[in-house]
C-alpha atoms as a PDB file:
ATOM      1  CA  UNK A   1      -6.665 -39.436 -18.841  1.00  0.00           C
ATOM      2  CA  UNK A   2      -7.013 -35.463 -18.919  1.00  0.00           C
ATOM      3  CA  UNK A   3      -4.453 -33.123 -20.618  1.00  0.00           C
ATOM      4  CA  UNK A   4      -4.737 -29.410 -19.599  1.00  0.00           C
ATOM      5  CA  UNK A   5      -4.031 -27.310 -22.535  1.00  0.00           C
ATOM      6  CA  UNK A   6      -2.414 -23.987 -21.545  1.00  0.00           C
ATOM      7  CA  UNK A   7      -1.930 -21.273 -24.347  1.00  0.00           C
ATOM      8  CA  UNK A   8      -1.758 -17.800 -24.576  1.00  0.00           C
ATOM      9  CA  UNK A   9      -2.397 -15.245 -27.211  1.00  0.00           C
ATOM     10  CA  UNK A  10      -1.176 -11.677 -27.904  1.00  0.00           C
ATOM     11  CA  UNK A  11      -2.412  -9.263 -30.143  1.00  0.00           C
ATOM     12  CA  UNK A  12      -0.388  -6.848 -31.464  1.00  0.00           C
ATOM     13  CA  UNK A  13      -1.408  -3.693 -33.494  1.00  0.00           C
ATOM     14  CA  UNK A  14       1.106  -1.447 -34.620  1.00  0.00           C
ATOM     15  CA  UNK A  15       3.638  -2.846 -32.058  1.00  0.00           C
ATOM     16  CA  UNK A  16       1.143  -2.237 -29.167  1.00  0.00           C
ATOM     17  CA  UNK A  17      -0.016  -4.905 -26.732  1.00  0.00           C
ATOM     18  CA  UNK A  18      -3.900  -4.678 -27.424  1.00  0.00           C
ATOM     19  CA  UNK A  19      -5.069  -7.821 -25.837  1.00  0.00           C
ATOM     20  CA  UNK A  20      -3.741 -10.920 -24.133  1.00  0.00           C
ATOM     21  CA  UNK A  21      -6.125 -13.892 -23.652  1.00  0.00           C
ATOM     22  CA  UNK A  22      -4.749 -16.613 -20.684  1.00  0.00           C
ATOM     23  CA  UNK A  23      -5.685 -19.934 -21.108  1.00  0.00           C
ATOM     24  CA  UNK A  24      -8.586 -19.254 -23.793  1.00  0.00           C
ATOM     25  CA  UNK A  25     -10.776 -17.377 -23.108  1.00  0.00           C
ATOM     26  CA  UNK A  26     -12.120 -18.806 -20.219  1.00  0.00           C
ATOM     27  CA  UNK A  27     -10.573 -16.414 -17.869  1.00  0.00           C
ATOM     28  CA  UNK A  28     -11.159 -13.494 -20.580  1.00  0.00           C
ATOM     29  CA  UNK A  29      -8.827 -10.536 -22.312  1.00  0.00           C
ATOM     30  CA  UNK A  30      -6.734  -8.341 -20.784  1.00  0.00           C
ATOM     31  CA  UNK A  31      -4.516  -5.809 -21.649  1.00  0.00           C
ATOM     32  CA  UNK A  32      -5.242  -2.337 -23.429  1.00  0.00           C
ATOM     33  CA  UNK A  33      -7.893  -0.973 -26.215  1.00  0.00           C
ATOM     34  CA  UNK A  34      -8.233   2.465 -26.633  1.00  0.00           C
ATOM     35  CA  UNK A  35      -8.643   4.112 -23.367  1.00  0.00           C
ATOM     36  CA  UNK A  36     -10.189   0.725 -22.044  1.00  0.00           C
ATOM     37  CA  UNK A  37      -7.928  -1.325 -19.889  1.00  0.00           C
ATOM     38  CA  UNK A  38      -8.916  -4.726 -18.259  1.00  0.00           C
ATOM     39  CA  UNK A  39      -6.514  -7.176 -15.886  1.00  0.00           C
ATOM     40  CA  UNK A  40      -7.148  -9.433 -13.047  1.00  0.00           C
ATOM     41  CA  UNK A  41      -7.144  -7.923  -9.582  1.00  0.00           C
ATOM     42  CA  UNK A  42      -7.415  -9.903  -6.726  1.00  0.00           C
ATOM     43  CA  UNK A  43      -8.655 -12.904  -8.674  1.00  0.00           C
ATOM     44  CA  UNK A  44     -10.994 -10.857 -10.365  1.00  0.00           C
ATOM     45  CA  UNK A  45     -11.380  -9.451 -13.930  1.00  0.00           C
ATOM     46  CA  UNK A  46     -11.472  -5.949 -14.037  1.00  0.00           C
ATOM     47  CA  UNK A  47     -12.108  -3.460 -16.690  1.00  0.00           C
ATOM     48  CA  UNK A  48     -11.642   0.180 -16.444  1.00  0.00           C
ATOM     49  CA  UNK A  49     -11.321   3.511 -18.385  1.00  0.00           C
ATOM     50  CA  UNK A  50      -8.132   5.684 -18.359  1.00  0.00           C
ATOM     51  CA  UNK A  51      -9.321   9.120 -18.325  1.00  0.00           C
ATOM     52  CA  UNK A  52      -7.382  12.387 -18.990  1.00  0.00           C
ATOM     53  CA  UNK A  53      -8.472  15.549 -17.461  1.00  0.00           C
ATOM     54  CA  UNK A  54      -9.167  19.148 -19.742  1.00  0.00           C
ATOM     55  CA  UNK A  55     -10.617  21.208 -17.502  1.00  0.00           C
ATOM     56  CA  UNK A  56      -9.435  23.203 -14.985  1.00  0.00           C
ATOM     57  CA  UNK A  57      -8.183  21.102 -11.762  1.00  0.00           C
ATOM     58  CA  UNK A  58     -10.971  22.517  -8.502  1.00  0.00           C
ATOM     59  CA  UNK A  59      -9.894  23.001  -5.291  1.00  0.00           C
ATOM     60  CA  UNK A  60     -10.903  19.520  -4.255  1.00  0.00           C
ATOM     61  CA  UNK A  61      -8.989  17.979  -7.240  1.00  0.00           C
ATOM     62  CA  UNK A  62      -6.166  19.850  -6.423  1.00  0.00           C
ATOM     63  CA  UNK A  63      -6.481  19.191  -2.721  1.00  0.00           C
ATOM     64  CA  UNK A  64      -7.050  15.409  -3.550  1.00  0.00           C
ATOM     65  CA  UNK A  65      -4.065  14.912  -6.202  1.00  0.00           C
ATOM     66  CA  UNK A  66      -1.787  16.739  -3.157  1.00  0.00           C
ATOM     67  CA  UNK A  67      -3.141  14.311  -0.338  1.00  0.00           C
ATOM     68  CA  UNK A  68      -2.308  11.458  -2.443  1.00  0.00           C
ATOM     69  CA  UNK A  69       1.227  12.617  -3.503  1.00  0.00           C
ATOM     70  CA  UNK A  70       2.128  13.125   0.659  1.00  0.00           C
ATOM     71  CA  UNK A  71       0.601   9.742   1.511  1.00  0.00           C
ATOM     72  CA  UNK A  72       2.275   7.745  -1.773  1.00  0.00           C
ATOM     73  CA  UNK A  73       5.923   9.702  -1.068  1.00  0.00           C
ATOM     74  CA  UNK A  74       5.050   8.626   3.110  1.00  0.00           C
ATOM     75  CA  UNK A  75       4.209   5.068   2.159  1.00  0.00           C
ATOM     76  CA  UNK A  76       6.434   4.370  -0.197  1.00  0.00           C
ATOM     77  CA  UNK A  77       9.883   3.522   1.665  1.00  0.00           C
ATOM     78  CA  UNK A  78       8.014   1.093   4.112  1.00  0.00           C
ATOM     79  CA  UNK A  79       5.897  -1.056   1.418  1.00  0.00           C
ATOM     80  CA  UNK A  80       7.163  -4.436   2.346  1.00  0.00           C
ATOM     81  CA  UNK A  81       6.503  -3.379   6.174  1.00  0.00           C
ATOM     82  CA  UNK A  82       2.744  -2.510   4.717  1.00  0.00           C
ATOM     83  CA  UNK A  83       2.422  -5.893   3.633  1.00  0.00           C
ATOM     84  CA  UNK A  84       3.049  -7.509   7.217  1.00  0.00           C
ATOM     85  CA  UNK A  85       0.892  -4.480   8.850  1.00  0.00           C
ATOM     86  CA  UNK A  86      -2.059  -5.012   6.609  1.00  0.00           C
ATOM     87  CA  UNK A  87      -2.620  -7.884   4.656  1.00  0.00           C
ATOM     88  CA  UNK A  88      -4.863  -9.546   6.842  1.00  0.00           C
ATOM     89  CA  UNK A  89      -7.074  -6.338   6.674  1.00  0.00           C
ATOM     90  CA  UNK A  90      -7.207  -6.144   3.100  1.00  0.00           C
ATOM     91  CA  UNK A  91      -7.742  -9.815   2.930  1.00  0.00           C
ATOM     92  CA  UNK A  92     -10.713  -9.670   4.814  1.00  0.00           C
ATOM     93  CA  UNK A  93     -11.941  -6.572   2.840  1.00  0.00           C
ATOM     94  CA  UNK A  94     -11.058  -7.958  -0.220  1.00  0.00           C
ATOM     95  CA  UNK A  95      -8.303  -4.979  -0.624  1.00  0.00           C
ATOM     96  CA  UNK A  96      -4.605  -4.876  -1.251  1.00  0.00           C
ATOM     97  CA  UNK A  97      -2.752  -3.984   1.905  1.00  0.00           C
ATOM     98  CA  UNK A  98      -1.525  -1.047   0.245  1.00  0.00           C
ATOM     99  CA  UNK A  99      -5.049   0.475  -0.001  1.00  0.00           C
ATOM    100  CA  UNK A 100      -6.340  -0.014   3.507  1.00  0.00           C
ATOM    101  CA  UNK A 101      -3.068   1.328   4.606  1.00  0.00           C
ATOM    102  CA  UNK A 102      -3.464   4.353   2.201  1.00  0.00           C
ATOM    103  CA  UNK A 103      -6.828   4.752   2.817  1.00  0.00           C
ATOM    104  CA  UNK A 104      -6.616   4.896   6.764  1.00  0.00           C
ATOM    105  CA  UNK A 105      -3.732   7.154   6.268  1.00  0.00           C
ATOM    106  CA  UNK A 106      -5.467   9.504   4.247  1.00  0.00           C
ATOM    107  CA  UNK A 107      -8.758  10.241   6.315  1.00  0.00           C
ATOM    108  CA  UNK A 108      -6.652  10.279   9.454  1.00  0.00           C
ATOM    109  CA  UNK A 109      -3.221  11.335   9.218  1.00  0.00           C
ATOM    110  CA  UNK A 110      -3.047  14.703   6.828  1.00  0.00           C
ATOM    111  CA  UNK A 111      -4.063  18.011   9.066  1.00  0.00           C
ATOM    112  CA  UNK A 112      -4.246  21.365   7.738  1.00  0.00           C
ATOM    113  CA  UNK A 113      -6.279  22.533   4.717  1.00  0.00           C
ATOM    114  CA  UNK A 114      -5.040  23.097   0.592  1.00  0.00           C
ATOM    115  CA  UNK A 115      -2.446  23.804  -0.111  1.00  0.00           C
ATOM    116  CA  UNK A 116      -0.598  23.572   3.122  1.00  0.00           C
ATOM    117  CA  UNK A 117      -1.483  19.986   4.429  1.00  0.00           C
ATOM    118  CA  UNK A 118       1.152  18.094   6.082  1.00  0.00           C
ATOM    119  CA  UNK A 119       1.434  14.542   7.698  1.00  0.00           C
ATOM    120  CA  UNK A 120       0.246  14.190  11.222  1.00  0.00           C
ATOM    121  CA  UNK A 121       2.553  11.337  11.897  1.00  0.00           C
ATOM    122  CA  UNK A 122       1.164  11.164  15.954  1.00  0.00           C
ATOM    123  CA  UNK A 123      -2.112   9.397  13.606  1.00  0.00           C
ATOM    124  CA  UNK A 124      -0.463   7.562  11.536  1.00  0.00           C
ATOM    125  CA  UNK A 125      -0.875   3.523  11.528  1.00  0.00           C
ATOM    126  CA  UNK A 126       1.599   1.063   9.556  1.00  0.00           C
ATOM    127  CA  UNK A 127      -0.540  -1.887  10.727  1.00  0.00           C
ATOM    128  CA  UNK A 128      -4.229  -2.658  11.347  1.00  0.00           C
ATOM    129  CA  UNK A 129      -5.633  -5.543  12.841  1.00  0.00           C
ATOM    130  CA  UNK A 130      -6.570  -7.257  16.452  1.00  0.00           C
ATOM    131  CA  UNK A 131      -3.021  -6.763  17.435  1.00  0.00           C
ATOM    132  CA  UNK A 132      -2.559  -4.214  19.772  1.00  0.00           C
ATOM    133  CA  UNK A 133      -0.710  -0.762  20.113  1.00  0.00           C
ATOM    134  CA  UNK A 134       2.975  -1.127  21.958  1.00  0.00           C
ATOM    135  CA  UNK A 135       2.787   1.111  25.106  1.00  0.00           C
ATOM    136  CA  UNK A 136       5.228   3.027  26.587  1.00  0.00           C
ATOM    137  CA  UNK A 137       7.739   3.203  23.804  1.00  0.00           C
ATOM    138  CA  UNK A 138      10.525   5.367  24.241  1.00  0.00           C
ATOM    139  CA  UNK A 139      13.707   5.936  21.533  1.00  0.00           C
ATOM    140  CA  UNK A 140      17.008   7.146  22.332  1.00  0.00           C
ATOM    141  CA  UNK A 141      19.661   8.020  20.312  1.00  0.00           C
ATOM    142  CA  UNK A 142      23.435   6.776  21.249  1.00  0.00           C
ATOM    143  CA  UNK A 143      26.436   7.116  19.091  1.00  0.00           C
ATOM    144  CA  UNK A 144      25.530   4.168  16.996  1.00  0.00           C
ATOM    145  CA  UNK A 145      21.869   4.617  16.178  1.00  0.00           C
ATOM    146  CA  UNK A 146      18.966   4.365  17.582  1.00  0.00           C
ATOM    147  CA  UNK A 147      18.092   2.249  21.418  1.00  0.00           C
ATOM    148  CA  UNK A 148      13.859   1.368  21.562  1.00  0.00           C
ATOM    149  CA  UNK A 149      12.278   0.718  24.989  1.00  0.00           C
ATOM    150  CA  UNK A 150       8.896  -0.909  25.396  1.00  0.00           C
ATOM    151  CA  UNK A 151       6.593  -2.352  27.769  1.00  0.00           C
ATOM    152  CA  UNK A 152       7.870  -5.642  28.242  1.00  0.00           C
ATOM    153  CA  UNK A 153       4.765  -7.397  29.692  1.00  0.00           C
ATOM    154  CA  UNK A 154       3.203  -6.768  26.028  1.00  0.00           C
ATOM    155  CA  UNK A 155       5.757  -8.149  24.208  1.00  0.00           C
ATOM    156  CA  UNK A 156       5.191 -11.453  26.242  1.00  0.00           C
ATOM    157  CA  UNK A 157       1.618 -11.569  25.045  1.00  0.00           C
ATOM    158  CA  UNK A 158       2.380 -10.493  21.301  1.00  0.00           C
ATOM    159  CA  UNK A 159       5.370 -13.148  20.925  1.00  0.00           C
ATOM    160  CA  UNK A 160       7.034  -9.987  18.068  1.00  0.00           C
ATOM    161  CA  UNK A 161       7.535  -6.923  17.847  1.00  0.00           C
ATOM    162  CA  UNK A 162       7.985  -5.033  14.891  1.00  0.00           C
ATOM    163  CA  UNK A 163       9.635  -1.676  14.778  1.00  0.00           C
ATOM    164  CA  UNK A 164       9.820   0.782  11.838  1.00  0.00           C
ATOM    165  CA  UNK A 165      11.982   4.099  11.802  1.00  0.00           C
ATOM    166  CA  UNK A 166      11.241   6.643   9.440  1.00  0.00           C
ATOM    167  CA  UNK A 167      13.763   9.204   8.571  1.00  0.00           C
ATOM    168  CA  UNK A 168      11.519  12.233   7.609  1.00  0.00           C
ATOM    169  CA  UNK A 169      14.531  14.236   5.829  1.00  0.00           C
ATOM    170  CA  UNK A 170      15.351  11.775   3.718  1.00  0.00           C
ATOM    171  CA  UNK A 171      11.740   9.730   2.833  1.00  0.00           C
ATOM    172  CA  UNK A 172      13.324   6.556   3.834  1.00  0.00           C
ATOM    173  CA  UNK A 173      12.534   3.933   6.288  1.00  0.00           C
ATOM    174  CA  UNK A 174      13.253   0.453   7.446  1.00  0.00           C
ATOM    175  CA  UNK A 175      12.249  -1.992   9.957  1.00  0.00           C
ATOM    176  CA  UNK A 176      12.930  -4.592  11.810  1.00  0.00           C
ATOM    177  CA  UNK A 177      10.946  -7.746  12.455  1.00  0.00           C
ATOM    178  CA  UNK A 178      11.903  -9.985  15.700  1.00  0.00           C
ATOM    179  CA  UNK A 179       9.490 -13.287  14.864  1.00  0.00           C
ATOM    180  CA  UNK A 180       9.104 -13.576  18.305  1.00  0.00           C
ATOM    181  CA  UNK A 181      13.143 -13.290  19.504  1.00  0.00           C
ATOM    182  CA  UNK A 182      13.036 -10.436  21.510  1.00  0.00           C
END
């Protein structure tokens, strides 16, 4: 006979979470000290510093920090889509799907130079893998939204489609996924 003994302790200073040990401390502490800060990621136990900035932000911080504020504001409204488009990828580069798709996004899809980059959405890519680009798409708009038209003969091989509209004025999107009934 085997009992598993699961227990978890919190340390508290001054009301603060400080630590937080799982099961032991087999699997290790987590939680906050100082400016340390360490937490499982991807099955993983990570520790990292929070740093805070003094000096003066460079051009390349400043281009950076505005890269990253067009990408997170792009990415944002289609998350769960993300998570269909790239899991697999960040699976097998032991990523989250949210930072292969940011990080794809990123090198490829900002143009123009500090401080008046933009989105390039002709490069950008909601979903990475061996499955490949719909051709021929076209979009209409009726009275009631939106009509899509595809090449048919690669929907046969795909088995889904998956179609996302983004709505640029108001930094929303949604999609649609068919699971194979087209």
């Amino acid at each position: 006979m085997s009992i598993l003994l699961v227990y978890q302790f919190i340390i508290y200073v001054n009301n603060i979470t400080i630590e937080i040990l799982d099961n032991g401390s087999n699997e290790g502490p987590t939680g906050r000290s100082g400016n340390r800060v360490t937490y499982m990621r991807l099955g993983k136990l990570v520790t990292r510093l929070i740093g805070l900035r003094i000096d003066k932000p460079t051009v390349p911080v400043l281009r950076s920090r505005q890269v990253t504020a067009l990408i997170t504001a792009f990415l944002k409204p289609v998350k769960e889509f993300l998570t269909i488009g790239f899991e697999l990828e960040g699976k097998l580069t032991l990523q989250t799907y949210y930072t292969v798709a940011s990080s794809y996004n990123r090198l490829n899809a900002i143009s123009g130079s500090y401080p008046d980059q933009q989105i390039d959405f002709t490069k950008v890519l909601f979903s990475q893998g061996k499955m490949p680009l719909t051709r021929n798409i076209l979009v209409n708009r009726v009275e009631k939204g939106l009509t899509f038209k595809w090449d048919a003969s690669f929907t046969l091989k795909a088995g889904r489609v998956f179609l996302t509209v983004f709505m640029l004025g108001r930094l929303s999107g949604n999609y649609m996924n068919s699971s194979g009934h087209i």
